[in-house]
C-alpha atoms as a PDB file:
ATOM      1  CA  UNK A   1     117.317 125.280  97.077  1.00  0.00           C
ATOM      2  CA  UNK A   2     118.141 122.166  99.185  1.00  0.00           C
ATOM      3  CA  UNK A   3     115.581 123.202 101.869  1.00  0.00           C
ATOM      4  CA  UNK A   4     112.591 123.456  99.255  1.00  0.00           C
ATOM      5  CA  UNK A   5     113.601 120.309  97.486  1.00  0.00           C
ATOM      6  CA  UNK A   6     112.943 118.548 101.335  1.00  0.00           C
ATOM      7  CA  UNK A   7     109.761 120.553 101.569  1.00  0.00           C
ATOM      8  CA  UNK A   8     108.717 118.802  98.436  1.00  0.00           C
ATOM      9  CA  UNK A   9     109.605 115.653  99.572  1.00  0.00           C
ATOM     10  CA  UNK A  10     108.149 116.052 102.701  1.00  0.00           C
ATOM     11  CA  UNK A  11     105.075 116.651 100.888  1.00  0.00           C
ATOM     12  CA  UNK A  12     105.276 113.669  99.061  1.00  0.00           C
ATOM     13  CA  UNK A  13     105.398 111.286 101.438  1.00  0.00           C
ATOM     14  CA  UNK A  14     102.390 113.065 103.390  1.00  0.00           C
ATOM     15  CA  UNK A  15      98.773 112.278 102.948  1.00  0.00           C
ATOM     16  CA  UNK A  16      95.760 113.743 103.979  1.00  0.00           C
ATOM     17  CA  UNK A  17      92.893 111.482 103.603  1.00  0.00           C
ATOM     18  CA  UNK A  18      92.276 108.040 105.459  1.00  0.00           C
ATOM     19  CA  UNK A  19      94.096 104.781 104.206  1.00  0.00           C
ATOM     20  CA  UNK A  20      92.043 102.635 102.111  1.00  0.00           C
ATOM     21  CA  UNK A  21      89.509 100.050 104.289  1.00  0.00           C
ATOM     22  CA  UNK A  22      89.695 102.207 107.719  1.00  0.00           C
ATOM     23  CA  UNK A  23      86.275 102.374 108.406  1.00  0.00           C
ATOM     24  CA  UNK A  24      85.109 105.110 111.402  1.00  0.00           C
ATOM     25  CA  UNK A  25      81.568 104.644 112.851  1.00  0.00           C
ATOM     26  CA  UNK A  26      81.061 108.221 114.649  1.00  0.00           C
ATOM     27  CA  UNK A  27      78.881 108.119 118.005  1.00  0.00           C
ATOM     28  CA  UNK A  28      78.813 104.183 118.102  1.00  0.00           C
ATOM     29  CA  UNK A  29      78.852 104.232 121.984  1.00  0.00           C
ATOM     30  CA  UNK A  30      75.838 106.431 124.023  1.00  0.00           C
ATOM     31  CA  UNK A  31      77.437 108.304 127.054  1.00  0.00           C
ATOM     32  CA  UNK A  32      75.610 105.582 129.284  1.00  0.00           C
ATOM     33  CA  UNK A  33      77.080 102.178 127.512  1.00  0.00           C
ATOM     34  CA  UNK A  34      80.834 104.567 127.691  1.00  0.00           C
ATOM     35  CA  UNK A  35      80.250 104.898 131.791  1.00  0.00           C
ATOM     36  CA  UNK A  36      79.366 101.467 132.733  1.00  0.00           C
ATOM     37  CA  UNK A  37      82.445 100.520 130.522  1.00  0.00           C
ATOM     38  CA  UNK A  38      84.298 102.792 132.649  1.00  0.00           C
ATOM     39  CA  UNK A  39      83.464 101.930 135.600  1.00  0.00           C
ATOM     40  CA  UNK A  40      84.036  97.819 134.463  1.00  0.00           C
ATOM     41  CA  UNK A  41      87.178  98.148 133.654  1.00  0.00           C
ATOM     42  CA  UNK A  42      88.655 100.927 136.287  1.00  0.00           C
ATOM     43  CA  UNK A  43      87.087  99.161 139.035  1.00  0.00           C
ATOM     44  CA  UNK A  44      89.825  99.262 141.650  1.00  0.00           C
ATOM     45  CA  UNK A  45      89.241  95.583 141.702  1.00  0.00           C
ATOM     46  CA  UNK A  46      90.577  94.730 138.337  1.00  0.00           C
ATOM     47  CA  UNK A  47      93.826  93.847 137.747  1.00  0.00           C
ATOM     48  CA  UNK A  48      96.893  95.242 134.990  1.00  0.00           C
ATOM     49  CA  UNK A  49      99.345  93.531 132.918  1.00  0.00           C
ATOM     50  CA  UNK A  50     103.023  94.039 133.524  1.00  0.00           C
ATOM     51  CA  UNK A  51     104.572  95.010 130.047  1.00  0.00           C
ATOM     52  CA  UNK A  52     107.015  97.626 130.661  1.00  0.00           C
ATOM     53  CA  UNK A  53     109.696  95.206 129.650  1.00  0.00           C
ATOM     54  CA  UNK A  54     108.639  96.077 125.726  1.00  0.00           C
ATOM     55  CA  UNK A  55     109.042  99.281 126.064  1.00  0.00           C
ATOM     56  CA  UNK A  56     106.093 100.091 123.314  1.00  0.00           C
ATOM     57  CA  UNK A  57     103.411 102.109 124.872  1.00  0.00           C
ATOM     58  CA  UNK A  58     102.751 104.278 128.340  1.00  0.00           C
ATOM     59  CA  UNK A  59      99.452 102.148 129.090  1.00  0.00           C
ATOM     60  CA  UNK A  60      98.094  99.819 131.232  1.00  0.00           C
ATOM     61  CA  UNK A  61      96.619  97.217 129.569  1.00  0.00           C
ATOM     62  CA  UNK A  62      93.709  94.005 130.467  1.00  0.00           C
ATOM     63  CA  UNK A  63      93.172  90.965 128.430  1.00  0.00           C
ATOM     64  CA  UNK A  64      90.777  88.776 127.109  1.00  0.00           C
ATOM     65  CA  UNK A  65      90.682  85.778 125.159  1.00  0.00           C
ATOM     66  CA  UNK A  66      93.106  83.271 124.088  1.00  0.00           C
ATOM     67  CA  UNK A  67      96.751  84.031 126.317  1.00  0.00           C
ATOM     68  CA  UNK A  68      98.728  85.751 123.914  1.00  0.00           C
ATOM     69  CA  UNK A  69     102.703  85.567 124.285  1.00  0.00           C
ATOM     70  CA  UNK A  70     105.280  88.876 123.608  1.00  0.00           C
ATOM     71  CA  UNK A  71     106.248  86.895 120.405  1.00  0.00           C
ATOM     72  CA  UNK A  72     102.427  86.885 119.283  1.00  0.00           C
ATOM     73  CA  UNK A  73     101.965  83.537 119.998  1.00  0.00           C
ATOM     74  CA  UNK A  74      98.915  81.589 121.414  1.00  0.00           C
ATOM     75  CA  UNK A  75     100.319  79.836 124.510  1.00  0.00           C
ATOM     76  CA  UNK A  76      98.751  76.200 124.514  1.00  0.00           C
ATOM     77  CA  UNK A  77      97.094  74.671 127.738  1.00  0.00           C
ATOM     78  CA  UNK A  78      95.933  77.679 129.436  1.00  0.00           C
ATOM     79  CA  UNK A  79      92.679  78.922 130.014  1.00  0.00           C
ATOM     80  CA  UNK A  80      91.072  81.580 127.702  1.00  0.00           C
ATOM     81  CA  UNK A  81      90.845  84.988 130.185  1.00  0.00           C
ATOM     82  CA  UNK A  82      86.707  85.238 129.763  1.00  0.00           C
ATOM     83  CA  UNK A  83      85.586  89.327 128.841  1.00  0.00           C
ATOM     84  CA  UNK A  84      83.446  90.510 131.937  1.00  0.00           C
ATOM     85  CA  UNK A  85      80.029  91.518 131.334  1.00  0.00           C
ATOM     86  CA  UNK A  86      79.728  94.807 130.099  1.00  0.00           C
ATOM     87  CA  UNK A  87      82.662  94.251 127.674  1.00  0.00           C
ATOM     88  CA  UNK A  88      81.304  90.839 126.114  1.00  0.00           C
ATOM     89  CA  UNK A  89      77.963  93.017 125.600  1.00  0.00           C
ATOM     90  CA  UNK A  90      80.239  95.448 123.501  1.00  0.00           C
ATOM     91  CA  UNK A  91      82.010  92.442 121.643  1.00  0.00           C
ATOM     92  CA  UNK A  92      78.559  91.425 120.649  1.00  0.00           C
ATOM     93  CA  UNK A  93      78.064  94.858 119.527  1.00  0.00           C
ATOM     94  CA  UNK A  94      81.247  95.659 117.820  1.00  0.00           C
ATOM     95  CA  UNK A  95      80.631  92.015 115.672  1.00  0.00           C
ATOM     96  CA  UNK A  96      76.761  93.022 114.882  1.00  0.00           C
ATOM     97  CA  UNK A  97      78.297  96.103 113.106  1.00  0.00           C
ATOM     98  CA  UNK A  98      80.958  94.372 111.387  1.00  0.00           C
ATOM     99  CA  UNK A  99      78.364  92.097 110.090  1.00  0.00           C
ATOM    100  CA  UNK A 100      76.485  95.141 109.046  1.00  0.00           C
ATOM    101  CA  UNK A 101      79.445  96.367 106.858  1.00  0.00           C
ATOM    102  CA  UNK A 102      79.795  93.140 105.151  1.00  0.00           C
ATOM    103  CA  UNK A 103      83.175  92.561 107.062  1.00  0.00           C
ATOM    104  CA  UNK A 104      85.132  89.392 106.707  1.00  0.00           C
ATOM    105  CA  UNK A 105      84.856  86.395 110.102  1.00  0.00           C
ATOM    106  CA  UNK A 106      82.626  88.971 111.617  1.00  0.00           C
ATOM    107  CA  UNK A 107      81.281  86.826 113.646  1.00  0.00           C
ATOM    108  CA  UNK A 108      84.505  85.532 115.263  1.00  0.00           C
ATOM    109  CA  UNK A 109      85.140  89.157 116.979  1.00  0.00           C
ATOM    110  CA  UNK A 110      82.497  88.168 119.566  1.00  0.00           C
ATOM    111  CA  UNK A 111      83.020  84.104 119.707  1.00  0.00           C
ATOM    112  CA  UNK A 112      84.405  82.874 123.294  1.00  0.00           C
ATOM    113  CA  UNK A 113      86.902  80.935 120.991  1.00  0.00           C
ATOM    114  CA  UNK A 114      88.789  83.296 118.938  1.00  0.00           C
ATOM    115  CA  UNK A 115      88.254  86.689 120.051  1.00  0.00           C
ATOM    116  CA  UNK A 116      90.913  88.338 121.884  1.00  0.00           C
ATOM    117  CA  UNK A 117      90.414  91.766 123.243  1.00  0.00           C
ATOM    118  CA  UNK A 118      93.020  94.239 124.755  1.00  0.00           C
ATOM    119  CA  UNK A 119      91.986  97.082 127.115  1.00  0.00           C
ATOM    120  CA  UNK A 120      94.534 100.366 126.455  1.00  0.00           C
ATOM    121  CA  UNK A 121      94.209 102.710 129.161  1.00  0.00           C
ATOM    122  CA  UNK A 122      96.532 105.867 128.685  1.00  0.00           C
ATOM    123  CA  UNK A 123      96.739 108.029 131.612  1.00  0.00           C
ATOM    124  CA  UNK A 124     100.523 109.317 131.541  1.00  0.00           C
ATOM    125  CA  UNK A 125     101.245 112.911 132.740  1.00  0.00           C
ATOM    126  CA  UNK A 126     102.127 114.441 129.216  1.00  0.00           C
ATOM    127  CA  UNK A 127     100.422 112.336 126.750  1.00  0.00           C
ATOM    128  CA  UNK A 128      99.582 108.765 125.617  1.00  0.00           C
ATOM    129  CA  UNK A 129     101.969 106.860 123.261  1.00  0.00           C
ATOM    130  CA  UNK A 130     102.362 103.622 121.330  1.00  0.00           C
ATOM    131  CA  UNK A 131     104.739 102.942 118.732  1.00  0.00           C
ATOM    132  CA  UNK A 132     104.161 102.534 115.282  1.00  0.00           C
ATOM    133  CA  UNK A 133     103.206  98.806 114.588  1.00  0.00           C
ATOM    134  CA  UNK A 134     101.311  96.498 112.136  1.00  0.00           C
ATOM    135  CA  UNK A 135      99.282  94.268 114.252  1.00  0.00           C
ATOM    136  CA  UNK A 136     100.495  90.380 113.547  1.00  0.00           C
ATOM    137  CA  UNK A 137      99.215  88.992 110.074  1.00  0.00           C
ATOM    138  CA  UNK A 138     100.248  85.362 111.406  1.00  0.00           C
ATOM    139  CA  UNK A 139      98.550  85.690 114.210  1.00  0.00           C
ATOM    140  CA  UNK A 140      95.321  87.767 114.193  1.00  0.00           C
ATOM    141  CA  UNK A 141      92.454  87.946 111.040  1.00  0.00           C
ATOM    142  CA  UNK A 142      91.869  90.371 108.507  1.00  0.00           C
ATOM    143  CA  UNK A 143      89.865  92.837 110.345  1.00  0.00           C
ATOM    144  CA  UNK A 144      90.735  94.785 113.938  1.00  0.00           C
ATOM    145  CA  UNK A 145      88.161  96.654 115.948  1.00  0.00           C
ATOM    146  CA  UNK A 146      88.709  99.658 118.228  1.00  0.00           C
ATOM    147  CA  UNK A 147      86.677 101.426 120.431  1.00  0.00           C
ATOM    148  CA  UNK A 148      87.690 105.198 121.869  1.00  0.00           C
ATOM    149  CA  UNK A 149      86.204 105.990 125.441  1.00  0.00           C
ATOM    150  CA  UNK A 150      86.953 109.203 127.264  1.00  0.00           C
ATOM    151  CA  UNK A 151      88.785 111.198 125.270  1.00  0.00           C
ATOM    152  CA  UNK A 152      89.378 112.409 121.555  1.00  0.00           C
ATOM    153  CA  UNK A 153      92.473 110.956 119.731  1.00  0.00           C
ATOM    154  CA  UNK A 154      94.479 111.181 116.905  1.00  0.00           C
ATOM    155  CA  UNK A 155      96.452 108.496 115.137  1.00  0.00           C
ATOM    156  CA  UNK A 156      99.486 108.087 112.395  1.00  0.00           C
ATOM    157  CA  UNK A 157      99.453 105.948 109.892  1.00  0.00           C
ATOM    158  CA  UNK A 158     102.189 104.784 107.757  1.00  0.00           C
ATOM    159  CA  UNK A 159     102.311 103.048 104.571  1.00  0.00           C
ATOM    160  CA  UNK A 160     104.672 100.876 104.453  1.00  0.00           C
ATOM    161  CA  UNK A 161     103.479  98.568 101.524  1.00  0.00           C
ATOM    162  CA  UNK A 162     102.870  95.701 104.031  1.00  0.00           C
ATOM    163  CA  UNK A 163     106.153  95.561 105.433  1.00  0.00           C
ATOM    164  CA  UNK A 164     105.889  95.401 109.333  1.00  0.00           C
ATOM    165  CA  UNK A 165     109.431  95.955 110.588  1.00  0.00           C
ATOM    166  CA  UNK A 166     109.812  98.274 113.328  1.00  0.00           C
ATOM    167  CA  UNK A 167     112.287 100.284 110.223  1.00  0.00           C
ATOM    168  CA  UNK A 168     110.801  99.509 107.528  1.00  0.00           C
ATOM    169  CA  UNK A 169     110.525 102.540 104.682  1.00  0.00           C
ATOM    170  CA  UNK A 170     107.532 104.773 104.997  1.00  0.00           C
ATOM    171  CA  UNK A 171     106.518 106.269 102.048  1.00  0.00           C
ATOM    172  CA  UNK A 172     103.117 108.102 102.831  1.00  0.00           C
ATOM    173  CA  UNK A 173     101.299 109.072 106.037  1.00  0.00           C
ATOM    174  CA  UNK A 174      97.720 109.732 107.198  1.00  0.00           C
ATOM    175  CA  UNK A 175      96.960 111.492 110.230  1.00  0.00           C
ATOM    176  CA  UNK A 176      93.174 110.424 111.699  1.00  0.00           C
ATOM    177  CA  UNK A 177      91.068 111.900 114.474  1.00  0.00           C
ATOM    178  CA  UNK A 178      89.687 109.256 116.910  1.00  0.00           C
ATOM    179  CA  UNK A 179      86.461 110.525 118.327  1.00  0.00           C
ATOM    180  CA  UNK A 180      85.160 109.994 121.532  1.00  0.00           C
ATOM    181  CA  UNK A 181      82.700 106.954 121.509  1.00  0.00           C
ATOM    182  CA  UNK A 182      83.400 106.015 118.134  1.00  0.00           C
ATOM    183  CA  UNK A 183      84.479 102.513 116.879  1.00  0.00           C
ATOM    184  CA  UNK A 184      86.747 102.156 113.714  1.00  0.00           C
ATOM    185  CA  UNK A 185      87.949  99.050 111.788  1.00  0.00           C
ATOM    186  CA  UNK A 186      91.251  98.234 110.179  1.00  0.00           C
ATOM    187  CA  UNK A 187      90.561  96.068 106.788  1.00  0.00           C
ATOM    188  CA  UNK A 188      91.873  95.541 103.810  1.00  0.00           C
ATOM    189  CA  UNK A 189      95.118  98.017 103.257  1.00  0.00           C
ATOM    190  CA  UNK A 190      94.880  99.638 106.546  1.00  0.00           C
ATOM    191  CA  UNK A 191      95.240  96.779 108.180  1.00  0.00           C
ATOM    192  CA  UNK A 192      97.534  94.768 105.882  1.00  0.00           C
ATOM    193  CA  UNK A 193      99.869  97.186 104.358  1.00  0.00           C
ATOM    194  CA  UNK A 194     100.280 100.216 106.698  1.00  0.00           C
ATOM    195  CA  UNK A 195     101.392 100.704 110.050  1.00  0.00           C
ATOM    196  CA  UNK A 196     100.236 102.822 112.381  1.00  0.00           C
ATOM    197  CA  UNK A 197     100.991 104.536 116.256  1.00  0.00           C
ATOM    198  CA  UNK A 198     100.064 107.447 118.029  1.00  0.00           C
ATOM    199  CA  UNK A 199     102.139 110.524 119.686  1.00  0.00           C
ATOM    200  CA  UNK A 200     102.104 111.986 122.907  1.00  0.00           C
ATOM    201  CA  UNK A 201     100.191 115.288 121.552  1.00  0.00           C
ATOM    202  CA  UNK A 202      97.532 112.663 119.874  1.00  0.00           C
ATOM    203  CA  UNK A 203      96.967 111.951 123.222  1.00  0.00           C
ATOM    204  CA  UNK A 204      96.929 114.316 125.217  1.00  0.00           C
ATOM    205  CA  UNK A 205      93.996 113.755 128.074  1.00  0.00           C
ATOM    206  CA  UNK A 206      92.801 110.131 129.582  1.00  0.00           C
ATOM    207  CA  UNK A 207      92.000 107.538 127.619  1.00  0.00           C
ATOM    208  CA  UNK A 208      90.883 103.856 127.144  1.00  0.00           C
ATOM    209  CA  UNK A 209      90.643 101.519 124.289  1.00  0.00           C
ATOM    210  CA  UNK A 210      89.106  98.166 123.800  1.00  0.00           C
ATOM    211  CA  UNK A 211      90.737  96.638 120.371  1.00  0.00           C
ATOM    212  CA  UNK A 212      89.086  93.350 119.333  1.00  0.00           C
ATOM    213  CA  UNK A 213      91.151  90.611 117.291  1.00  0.00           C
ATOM    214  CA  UNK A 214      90.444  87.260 116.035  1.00  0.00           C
ATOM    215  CA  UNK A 215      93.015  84.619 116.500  1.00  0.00           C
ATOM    216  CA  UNK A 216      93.485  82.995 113.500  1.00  0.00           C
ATOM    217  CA  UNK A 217      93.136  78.937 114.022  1.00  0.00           C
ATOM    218  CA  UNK A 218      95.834  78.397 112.231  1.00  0.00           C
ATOM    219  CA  UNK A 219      98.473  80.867 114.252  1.00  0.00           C
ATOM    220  CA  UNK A 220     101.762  80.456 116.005  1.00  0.00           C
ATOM    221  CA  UNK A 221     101.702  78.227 119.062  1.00  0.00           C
ATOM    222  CA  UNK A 222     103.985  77.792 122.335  1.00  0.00           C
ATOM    223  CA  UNK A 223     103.799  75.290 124.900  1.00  0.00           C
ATOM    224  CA  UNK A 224     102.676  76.375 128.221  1.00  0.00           C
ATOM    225  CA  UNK A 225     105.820  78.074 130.413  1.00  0.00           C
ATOM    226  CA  UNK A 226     106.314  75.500 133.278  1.00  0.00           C
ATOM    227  CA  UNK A 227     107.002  78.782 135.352  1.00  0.00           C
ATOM    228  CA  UNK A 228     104.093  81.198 136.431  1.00  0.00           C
ATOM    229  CA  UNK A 229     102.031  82.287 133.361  1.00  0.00           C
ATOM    230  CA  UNK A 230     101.795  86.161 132.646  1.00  0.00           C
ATOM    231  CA  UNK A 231     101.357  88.279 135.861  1.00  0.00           C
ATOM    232  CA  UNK A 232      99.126  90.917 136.544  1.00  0.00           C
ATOM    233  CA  UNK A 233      99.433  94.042 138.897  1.00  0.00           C
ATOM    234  CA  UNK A 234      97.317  94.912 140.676  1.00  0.00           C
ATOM    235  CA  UNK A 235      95.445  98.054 139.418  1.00  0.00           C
ATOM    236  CA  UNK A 236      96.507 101.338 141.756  1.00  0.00           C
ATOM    237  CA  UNK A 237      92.709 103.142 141.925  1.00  0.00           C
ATOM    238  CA  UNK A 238      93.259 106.498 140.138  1.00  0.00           C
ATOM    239  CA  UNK A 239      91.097 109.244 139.580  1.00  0.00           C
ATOM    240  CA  UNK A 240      90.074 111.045 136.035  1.00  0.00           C
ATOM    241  CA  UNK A 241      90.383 114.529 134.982  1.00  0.00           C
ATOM    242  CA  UNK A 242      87.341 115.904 134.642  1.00  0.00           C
ATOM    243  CA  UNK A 243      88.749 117.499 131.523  1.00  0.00           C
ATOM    244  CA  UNK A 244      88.871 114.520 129.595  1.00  0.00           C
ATOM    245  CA  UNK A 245      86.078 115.806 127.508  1.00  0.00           C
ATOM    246  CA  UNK A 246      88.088 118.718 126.221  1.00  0.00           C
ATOM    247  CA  UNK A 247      88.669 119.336 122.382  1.00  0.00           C
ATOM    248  CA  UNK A 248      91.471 117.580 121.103  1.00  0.00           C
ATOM    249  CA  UNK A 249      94.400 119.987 119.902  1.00  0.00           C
ATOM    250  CA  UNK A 250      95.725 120.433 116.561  1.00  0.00           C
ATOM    251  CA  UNK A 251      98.033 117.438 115.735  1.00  0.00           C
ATOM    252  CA  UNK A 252     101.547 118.893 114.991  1.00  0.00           C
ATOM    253  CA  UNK A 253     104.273 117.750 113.258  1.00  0.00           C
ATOM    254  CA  UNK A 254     106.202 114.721 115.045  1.00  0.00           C
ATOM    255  CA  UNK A 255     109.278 115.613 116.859  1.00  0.00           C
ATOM    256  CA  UNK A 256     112.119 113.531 118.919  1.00  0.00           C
ATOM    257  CA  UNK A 257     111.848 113.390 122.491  1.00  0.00           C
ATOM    258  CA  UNK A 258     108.064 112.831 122.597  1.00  0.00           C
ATOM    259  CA  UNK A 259     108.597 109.060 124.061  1.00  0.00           C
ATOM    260  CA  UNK A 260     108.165 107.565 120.557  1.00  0.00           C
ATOM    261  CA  UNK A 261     111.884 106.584 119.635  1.00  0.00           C
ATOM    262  CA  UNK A 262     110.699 103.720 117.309  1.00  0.00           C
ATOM    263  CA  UNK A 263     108.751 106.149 115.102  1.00  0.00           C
ATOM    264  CA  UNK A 264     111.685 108.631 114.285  1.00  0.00           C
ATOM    265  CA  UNK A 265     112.161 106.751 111.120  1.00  0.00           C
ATOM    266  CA  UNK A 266     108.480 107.915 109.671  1.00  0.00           C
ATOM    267  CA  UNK A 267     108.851 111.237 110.408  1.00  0.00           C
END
């Protein structure tokens, strides 16, 4: 008796469909515009950020925009990092379709003054992971962008009725399949009121994101560190499985040990 009555709550606090206002635009990258994005931002040339000190995700991450702080602050009297080519071009892109869809400061996911994009690049012997998260409400606007190259995905989310601590009480999920090339936006609920993170088996093969943001004008500010700013490593020049077009497996059920400690809670 006690092990059906946690069956049925299991069951209630699972959900099938989408959250309300995630938006997924299938095939929004041709396999052309996905290589030359590739081969931008893996150039052996480029450089990484240094954030293993959080402890939130197994990727290497670039960039661009207003110099964000780890307290999701816009650190004042430094220089904007500008987007190289190919990845302005999909800025431009990514903000013509928001447009499209009617979406709130559209507009602003492209401008050189506000838009802040971060490069995710996931390429961890046994999976991808980032802990579940609600990207800052003080700090970034209403609607966040994402771009999947390389790879299918999957990712979790988690309603938490808008509450964004790293604890806070989940009471449904929604498990959605990321497809290769394909752009999604976070508005409304999706990006307000539920979390959301992805496992090591929802990421299984190579993968890199470009999320877009728009700093809010109004956000949290910091003076500039009279130390060094924010140091980048330099990139280590790898090469990619040549599987990374393979089907993405079933998602399975969360389980401990899978590198995603802060999303125990959820599960």
């Amino acid at each position: 008796p006690i092990f059906c009555f946690l069956r049925r709550s299991m069951a209630k606090q699972i959900r099938l469909q989408q959250p309300a206002g995630l938006i997924l635009v299938r095939d929004f990258l041709s396999a052309a515009e996905e290589q030359d994005l590739v081969k931008e931002l893996l150039s052996p040339q480029r450089s990484w950020l240094d954030k293993g000190h959080l402890n939130f995700a197994n990727s290497q991450q670039q960039e661009f925009g207003p110099i964000i702080s780890d307290a999701m602050e816009v650190i004042e009297g430094q220089a904007a990092r500008p987007m190289p080519p190919v990845t302005a071009s999909l800025a431009v892109k990514v903000a013509k379709e928001a447009a499209r869809l009617g979406l709130e400061l559209s507009e602003e996911l492209a401008a050189s003054s506000s838009a802040f994009c971060r490069v995710n690049h996931y390429a961890k012997e046994g999976g991808g992971y980032m802990h579940k998260h609600m990207d800052s409400k003080k700090t970034f606007g209403p609607v966040i962008a994402c771009c999947s190259l390389l790879a299918d995905a999957a990712m979790t989310f988690y309603d938490t009725k808008g509450n964004s601590f790293g604890l806070a009480k989940v009471h449904q999920t929604a498990e959605v399949k990321l497809p290769r090339r394909s752009l999604y936006f976070m508005t409304g609920p999706s990006r307000s009121q539920w979390q959301h993170g992805i496992r090591k088996d929802q990421c299984p093969l190579e993968r890199l994101s470009l999320t877009f943001r728009t700093v809010l004008p109004d956000a949290p500010r910091q003076a500039k560190s009279s130390g060094n700013p924010k140091q980048q490593k330099p990139q280590i020049a790898k090469k990619r499985p040549s599987a990374s077009s393979a089907a993405l497996p079933k998602a399975k059920v969360a389980r401990a040990g899978d590198g995603s400690s802060r999303m125990k809670n959820s599960r």
